[in-house]
C-alpha atoms as a PDB file:
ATOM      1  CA  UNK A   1       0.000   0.000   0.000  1.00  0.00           C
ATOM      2  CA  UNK A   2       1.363   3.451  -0.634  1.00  0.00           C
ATOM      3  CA  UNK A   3       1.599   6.272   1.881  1.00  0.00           C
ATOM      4  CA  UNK A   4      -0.895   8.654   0.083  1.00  0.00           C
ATOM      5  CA  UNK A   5      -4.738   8.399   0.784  1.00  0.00           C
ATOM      6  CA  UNK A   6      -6.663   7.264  -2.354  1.00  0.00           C
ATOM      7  CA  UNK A   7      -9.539   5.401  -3.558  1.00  0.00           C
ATOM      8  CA  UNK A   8      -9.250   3.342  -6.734  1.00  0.00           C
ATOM      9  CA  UNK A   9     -11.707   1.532  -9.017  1.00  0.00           C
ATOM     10  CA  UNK A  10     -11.780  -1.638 -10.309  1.00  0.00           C
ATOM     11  CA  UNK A  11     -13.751  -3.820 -13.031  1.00  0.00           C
ATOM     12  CA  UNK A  12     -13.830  -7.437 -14.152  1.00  0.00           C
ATOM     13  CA  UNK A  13     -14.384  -7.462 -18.244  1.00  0.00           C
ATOM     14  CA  UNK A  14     -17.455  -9.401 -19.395  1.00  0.00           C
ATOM     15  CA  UNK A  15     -18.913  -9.353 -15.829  1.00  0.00           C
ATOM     16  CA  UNK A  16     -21.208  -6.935 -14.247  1.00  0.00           C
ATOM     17  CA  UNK A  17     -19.204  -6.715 -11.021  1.00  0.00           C
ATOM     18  CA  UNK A  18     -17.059  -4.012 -10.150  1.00  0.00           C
ATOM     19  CA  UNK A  19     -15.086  -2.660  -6.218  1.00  0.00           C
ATOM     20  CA  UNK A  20     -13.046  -0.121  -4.742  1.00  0.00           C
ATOM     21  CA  UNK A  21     -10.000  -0.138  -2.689  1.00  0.00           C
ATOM     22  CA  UNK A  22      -9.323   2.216  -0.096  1.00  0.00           C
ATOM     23  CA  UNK A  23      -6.443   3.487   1.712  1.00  0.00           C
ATOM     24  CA  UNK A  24      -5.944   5.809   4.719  1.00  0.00           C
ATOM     25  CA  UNK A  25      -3.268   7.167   6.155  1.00  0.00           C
ATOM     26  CA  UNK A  26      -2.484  10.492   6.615  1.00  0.00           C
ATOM     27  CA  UNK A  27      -6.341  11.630   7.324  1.00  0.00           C
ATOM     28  CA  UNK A  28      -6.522   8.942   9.620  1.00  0.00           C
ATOM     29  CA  UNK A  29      -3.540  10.346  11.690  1.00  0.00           C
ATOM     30  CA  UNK A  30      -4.949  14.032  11.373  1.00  0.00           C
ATOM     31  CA  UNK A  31      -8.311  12.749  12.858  1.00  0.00           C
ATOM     32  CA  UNK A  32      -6.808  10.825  15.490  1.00  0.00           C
ATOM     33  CA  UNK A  33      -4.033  13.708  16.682  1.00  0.00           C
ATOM     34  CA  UNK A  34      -7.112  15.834  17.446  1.00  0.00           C
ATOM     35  CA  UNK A  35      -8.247  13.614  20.103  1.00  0.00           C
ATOM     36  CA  UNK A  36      -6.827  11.409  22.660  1.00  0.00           C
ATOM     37  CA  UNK A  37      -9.246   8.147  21.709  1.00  0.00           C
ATOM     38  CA  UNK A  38      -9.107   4.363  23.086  1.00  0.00           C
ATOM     39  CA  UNK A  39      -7.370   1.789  21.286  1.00  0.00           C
ATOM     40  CA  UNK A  40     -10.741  -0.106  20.407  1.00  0.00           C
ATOM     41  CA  UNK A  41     -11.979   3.233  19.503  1.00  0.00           C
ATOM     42  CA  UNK A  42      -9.453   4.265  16.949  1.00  0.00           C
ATOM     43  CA  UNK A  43     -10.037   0.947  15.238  1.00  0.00           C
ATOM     44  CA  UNK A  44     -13.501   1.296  14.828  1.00  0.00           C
ATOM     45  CA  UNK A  45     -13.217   5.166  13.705  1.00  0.00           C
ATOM     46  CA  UNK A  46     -10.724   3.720  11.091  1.00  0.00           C
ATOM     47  CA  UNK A  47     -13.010   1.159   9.572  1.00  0.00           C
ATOM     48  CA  UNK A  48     -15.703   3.767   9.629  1.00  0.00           C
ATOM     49  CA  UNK A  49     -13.830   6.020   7.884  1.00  0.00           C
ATOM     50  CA  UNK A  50     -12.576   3.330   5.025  1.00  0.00           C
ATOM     51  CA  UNK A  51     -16.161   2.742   4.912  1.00  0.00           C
ATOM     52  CA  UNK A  52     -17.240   6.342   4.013  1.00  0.00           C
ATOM     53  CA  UNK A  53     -14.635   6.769   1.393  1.00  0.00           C
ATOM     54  CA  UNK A  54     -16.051   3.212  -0.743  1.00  0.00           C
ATOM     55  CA  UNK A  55     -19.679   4.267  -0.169  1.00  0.00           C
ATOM     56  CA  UNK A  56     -18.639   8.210  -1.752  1.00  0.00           C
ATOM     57  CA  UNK A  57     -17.475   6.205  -4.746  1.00  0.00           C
ATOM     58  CA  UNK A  58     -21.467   5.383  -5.272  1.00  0.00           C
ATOM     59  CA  UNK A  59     -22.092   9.370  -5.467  1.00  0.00           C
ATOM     60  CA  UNK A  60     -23.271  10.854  -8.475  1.00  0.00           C
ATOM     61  CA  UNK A  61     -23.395  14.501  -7.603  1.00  0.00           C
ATOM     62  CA  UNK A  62     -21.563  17.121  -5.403  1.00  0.00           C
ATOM     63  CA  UNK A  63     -22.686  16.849  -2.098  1.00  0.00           C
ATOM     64  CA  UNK A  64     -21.592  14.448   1.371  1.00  0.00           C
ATOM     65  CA  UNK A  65     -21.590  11.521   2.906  1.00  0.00           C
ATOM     66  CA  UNK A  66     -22.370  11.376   6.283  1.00  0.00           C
ATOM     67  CA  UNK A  67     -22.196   7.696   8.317  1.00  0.00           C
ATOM     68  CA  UNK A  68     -22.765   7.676  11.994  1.00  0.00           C
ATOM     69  CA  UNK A  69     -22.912   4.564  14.449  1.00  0.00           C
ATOM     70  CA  UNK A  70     -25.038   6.030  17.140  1.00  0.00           C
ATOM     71  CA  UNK A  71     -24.411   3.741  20.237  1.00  0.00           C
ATOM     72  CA  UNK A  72     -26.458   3.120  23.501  1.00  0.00           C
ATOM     73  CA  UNK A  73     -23.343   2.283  25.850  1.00  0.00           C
ATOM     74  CA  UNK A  74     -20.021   3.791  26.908  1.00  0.00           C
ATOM     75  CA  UNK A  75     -19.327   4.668  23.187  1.00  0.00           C
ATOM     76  CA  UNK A  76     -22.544   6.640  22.180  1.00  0.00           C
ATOM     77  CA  UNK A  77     -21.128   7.623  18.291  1.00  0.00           C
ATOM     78  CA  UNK A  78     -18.806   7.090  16.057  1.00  0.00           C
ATOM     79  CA  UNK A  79     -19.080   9.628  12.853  1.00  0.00           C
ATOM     80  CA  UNK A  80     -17.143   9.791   9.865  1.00  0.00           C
ATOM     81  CA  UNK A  81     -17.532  11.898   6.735  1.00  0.00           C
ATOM     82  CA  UNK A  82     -16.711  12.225   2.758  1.00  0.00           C
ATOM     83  CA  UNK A  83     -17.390  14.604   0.216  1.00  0.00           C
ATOM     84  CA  UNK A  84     -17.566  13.786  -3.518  1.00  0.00           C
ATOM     85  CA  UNK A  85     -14.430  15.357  -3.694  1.00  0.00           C
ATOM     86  CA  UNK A  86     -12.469  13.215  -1.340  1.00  0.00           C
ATOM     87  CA  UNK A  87     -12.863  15.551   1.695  1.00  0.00           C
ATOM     88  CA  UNK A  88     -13.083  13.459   4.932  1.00  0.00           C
ATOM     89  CA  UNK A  89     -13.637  14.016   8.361  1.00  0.00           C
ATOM     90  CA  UNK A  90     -14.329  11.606  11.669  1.00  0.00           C
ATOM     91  CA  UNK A  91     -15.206  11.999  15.124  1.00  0.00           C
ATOM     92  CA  UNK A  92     -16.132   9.442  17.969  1.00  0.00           C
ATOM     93  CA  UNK A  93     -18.179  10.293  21.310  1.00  0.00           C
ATOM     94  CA  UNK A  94     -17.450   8.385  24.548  1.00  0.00           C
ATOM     95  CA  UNK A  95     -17.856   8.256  28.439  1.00  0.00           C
ATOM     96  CA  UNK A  96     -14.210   9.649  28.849  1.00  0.00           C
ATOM     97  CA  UNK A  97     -15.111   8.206  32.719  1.00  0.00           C
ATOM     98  CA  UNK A  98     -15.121   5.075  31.526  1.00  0.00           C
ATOM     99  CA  UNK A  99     -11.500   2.554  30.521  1.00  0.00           C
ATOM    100  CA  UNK A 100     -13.065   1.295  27.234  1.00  0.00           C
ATOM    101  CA  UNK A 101     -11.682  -1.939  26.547  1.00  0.00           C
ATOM    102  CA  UNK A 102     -14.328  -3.013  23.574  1.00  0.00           C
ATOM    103  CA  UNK A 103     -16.965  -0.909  21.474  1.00  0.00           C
ATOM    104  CA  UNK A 104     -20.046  -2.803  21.260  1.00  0.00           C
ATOM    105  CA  UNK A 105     -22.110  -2.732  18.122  1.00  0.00           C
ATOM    106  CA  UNK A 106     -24.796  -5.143  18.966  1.00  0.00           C
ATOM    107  CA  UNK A 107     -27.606  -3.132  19.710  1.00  0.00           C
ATOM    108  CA  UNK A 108     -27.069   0.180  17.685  1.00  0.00           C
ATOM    109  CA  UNK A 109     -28.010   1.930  14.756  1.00  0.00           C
ATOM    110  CA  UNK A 110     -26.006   3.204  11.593  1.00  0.00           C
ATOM    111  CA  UNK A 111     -27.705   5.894  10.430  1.00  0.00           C
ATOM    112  CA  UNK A 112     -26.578   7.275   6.764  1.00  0.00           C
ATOM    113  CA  UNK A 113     -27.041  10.158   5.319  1.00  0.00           C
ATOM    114  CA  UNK A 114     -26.721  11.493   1.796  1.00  0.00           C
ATOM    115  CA  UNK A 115     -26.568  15.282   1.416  1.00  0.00           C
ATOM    116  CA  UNK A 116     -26.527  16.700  -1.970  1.00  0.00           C
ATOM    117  CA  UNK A 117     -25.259  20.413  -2.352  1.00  0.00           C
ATOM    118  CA  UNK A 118     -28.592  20.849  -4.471  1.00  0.00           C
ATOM    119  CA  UNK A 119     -31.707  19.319  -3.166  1.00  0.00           C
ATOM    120  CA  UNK A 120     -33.309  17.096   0.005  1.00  0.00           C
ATOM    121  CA  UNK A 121     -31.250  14.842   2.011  1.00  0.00           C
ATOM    122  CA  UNK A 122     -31.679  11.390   2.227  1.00  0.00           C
ATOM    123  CA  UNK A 123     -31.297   8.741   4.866  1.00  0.00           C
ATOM    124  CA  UNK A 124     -31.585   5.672   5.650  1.00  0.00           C
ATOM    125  CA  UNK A 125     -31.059   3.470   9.310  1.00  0.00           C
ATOM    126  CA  UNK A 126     -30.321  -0.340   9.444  1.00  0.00           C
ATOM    127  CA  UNK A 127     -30.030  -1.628  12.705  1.00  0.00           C
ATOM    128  CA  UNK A 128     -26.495  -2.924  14.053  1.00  0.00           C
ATOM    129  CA  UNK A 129     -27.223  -6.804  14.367  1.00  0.00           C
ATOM    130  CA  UNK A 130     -23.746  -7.676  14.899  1.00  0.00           C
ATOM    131  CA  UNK A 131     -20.070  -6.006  16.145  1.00  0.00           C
ATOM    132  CA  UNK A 132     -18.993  -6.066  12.121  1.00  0.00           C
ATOM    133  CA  UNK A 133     -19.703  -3.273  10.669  1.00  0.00           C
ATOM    134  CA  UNK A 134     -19.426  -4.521   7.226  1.00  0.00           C
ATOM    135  CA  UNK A 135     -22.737  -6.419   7.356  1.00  0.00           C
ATOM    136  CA  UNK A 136     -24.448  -3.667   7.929  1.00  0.00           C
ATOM    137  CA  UNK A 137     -23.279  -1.729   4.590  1.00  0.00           C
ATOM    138  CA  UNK A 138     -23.885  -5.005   2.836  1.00  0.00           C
ATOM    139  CA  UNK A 139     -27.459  -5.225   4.390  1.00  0.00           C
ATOM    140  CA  UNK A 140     -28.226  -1.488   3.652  1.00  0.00           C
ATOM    141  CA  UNK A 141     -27.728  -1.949  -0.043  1.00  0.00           C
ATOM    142  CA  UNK A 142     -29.792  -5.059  -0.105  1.00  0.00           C
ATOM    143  CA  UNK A 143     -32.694  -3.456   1.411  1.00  0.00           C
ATOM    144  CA  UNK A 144     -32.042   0.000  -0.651  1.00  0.00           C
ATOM    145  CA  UNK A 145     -30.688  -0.406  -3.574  1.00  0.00           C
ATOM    146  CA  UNK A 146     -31.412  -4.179  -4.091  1.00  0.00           C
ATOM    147  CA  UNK A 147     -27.670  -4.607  -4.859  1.00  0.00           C
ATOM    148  CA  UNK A 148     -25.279  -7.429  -4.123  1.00  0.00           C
ATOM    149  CA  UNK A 149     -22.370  -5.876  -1.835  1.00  0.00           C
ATOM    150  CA  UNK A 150     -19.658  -6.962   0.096  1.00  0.00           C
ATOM    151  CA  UNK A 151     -17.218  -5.201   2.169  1.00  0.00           C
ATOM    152  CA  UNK A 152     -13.690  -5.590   3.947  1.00  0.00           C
ATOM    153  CA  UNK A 153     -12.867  -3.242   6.580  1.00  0.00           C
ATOM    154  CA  UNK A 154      -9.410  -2.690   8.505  1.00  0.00           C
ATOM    155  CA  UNK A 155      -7.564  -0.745  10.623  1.00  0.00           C
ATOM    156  CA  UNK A 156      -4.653  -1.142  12.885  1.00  0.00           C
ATOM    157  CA  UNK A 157      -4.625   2.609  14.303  1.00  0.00           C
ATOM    158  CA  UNK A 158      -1.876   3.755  12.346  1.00  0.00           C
ATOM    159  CA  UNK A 159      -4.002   2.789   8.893  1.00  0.00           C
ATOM    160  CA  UNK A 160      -7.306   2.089   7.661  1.00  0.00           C
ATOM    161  CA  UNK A 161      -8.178  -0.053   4.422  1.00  0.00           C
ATOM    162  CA  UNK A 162     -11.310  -1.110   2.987  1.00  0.00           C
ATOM    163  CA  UNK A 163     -11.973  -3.489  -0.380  1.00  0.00           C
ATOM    164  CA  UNK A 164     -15.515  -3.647  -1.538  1.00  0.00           C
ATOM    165  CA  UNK A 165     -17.593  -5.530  -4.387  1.00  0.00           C
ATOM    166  CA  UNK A 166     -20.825  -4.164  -5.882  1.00  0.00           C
ATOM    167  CA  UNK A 167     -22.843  -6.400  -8.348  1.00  0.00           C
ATOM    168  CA  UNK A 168     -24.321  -4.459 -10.937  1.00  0.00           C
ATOM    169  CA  UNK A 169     -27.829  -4.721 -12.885  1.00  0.00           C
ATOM    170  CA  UNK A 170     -26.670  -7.435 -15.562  1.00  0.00           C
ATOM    171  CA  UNK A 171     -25.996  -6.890 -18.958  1.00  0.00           C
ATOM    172  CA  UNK A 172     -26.634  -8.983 -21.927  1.00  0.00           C
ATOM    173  CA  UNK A 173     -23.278 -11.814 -22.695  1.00  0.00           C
ATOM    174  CA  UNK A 174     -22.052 -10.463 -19.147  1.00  0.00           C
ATOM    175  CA  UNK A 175     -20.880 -13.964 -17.111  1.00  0.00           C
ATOM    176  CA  UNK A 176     -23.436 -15.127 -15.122  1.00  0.00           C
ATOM    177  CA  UNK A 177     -21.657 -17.039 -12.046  1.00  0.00           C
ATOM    178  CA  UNK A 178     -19.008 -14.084 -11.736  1.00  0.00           C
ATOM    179  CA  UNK A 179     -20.397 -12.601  -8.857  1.00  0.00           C
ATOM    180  CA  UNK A 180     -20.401 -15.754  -6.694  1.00  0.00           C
ATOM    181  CA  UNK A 181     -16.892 -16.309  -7.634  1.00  0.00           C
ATOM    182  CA  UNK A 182     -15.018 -13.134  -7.246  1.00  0.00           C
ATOM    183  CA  UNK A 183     -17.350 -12.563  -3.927  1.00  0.00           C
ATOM    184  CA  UNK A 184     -16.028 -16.079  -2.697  1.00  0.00           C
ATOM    185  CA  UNK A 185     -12.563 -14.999  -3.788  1.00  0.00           C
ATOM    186  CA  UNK A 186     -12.394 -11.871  -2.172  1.00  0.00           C
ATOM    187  CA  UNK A 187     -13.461 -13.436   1.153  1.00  0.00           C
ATOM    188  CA  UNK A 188     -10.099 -15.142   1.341  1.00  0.00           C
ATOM    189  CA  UNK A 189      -8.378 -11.374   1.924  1.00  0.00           C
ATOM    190  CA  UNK A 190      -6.345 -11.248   4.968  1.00  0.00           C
ATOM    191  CA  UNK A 191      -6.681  -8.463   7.145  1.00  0.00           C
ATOM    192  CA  UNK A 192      -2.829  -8.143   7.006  1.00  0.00           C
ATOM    193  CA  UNK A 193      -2.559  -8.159   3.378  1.00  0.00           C
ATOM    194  CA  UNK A 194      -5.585  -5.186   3.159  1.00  0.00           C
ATOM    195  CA  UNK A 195      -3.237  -3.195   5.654  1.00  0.00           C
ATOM    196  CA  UNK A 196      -0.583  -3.700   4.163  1.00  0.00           C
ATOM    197  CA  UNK A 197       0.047  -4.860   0.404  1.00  0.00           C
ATOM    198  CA  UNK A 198      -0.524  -2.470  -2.552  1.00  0.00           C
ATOM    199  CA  UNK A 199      -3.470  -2.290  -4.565  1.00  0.00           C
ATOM    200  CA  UNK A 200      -2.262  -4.181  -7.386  1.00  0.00           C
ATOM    201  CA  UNK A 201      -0.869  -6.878  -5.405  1.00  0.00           C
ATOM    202  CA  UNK A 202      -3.809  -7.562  -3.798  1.00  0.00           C
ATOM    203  CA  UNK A 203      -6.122  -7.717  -7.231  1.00  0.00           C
ATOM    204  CA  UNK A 204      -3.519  -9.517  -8.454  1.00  0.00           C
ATOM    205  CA  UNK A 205      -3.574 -12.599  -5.629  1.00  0.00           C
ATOM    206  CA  UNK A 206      -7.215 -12.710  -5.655  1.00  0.00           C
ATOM    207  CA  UNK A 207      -7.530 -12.485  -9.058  1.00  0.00           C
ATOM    208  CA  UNK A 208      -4.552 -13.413 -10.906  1.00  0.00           C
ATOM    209  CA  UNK A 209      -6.874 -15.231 -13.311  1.00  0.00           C
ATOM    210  CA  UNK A 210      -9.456 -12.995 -13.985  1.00  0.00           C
ATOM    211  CA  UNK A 211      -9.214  -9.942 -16.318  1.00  0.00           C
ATOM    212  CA  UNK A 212      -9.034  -7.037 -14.457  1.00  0.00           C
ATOM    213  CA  UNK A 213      -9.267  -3.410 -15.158  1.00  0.00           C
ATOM    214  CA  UNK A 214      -7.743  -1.099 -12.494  1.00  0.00           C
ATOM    215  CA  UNK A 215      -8.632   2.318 -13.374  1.00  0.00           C
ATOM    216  CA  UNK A 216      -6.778   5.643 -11.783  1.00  0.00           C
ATOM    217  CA  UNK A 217      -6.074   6.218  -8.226  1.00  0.00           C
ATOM    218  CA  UNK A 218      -8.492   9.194  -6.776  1.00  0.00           C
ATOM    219  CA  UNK A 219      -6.745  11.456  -3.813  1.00  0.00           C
ATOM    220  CA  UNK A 220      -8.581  11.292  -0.411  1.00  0.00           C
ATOM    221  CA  UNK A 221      -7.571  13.494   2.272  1.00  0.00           C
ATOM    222  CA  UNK A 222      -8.391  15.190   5.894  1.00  0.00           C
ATOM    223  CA  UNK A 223     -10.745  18.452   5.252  1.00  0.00           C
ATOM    224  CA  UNK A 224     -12.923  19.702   7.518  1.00  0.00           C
ATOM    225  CA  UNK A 225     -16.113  21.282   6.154  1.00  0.00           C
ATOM    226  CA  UNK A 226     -16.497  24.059   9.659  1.00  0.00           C
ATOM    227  CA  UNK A 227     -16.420  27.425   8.825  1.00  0.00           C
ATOM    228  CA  UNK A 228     -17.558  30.867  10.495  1.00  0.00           C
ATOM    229  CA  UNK A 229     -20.896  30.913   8.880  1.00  0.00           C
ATOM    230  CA  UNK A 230     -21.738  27.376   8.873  1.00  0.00           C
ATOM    231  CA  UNK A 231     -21.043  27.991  12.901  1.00  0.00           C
ATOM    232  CA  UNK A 232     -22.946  31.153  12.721  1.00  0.00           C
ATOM    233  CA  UNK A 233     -25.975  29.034  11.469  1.00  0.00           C
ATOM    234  CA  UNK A 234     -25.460  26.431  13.749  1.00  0.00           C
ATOM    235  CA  UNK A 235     -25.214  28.480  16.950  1.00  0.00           C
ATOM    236  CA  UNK A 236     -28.342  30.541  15.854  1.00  0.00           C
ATOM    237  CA  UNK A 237     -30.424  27.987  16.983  1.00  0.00           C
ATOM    238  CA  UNK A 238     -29.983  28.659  20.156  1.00  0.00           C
ATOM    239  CA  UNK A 239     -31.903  31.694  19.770  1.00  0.00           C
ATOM    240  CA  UNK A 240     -31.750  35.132  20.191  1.00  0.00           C
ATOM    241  CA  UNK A 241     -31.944  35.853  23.983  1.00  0.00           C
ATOM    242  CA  UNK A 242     -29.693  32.661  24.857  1.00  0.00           C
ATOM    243  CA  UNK A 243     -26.493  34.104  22.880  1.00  0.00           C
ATOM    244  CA  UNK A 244     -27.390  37.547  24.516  1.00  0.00           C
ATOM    245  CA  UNK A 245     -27.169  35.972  27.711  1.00  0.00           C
ATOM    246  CA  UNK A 246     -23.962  34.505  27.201  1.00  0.00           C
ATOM    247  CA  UNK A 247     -22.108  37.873  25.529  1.00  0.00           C
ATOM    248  CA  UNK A 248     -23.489  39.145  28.850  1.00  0.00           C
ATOM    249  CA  UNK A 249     -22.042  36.981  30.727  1.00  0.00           C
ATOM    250  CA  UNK A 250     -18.953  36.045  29.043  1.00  0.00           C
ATOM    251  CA  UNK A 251     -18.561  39.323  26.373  1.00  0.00           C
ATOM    252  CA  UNK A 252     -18.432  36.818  23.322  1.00  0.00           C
ATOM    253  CA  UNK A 253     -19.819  33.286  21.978  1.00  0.00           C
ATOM    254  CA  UNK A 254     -17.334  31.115  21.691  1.00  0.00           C
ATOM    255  CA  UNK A 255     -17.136  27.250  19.621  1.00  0.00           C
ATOM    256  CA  UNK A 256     -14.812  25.136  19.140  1.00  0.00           C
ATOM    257  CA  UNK A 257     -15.531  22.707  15.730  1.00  0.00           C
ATOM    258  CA  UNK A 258     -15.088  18.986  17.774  1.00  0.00           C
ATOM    259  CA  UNK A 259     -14.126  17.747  14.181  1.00  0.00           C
ATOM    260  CA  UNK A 260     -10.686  19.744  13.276  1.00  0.00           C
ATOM    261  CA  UNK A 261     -10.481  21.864  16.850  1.00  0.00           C
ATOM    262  CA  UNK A 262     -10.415  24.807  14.593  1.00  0.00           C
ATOM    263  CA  UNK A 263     -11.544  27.744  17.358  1.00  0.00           C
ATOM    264  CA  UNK A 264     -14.767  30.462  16.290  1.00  0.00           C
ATOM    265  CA  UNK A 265     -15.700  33.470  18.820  1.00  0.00           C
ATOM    266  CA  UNK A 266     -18.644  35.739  18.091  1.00  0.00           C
ATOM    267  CA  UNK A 267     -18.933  39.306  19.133  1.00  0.00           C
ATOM    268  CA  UNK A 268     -21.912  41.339  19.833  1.00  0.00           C
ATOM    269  CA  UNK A 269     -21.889  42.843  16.389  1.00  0.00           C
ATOM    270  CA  UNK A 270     -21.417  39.092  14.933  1.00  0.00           C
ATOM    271  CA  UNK A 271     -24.585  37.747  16.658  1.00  0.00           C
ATOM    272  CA  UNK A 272     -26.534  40.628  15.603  1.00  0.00           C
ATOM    273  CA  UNK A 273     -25.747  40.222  12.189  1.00  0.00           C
ATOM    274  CA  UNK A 274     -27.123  36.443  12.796  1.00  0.00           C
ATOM    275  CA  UNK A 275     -30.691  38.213  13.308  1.00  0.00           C
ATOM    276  CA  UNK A 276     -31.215  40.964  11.047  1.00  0.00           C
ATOM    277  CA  UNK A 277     -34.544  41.325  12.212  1.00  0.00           C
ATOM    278  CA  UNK A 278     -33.186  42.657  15.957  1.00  0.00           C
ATOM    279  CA  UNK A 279     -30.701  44.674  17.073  1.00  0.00           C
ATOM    280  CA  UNK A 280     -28.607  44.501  19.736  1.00  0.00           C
ATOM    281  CA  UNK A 281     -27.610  47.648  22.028  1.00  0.00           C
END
């Protein structure tokens, strides 16, 4: 595997099957410097975050990807993020009380969320009916888009990989028993060798007698999305006489963006201008 962050597509010719492999290294390590997360933790952040880039490849249109795991014990979410353009971001919540020694899926719900930069959001919820997270992609696009899918997840804390297979509507002449054999060949993928071996090694050991297509590698990298107005919005639901209480108190609003740690204060002018319909004196 190289050292850069990418996503790259593959095909099998005459087949309607086609995958992604994912790799993350650097945005992994800039999400995990910003907080001070469990072991178990940073594994499961890692494979979330693998996860987010594959499903992004299934975007047709500029907008995000937003997964969460939302949790009912000690670890109560685990988020991670990708735009169309390979922007990703990941945070975890967790009883900081508590030594977490496992992350228990059993029980929870991933929740995902498509947001196009034009139009309504969509989401959909499958419940967590086991602690591997890939079965629950696979059974969301069973349900949704009545596709055949199968996903490998990784991550050792230092990197994250993911490998995933998507059977397509069929075509006429395309071979009928691929999916069943490059699904049962894929299964025999080592977690070492998605951590560690290059993309083209690993197509090639699975499928050193298949015809392959592997098409160009697509940058992925740490972004956050925060900014002064998006926080403006956010904090704005608090309302108008809540902020005012706090400038009173405290002479400014102050947030800190849990994603990237990036630091935004509001004045008394700045809040005003959030409600142009009051004015502040």
């Amino acid at each position: 595997m190289s050292n850069l962050d990418s996503m790259q597509r593959f095909t099998f010719d005459n087949t309607d099957v086609r995958g992604e492999l994912v790799g993350l290294h650097k945005s992994l390590s800039a999400v995990l410097s910003k907080h001070d997360y469990p072991e178990v933790l940073k594994t499961e952040l890692g494979k979330l975050m693998a996860a987010s880039a594959l499903m992004s490849a299934t975007l047709k249109y500029e907008g995000r990807l937003c997964l969460q795991v939302r949790l009912p014990g000690d670890v109560s979410l685990i988020q991670a993020e990708t735009t169309n353009t390979g922007d990703l971001r990941a945070i975890a919540r967790y009883d900081e009380s508590k030594e977490i020694e496992a992350v228990e899926l059993i029980g929870g719900q991933l929740v995902i969320t498509l947001e196009p930069a034009v139009g309504k959001p969509y989401q959909g919820i499958v419940p967590l009916e086991s602690n591997q997270l890939n079965e629950a992609f696979e059974y969301y696009f069973k349900q949704s888009e009545q596709l055949g899918s199968r996903f490998w997840l990784a991550c050792d804390g230092t990197v994250a990989s993911g490998f995933m297979l998507q059977q397509l509507p069929a075509a006429e002449g395309s071979d009928e028993d691929a999916w069943d054999r490059l699904s049962h060949l894929a299964s025999t993928l080592k977690v070492e060798e998605l951590l560690t071996l290059n993309n083209e090694t690993i197509l090639h050991r699975l499928y050193h007698d298949e015809d392959v297509r592997l098409y160009d590698e697509e940058d992925l990298r740490f972004a956050c999305t925060c900014s002064k107005e998006r926080t403006g919005n956010a904090i704005s639901q608090m309302g108008f006489e809540e902020l005012l209480e706090i400038i009173v108190e405290q002479g400014k609003v102050s947030v800190d963006c849990q994603f990237c740690l990036q630091h935004y204060s509001f004045n008394k002018e700045q809040v005003s201008d959030l409600f142009p319909e009051k004015k502040l004196h």
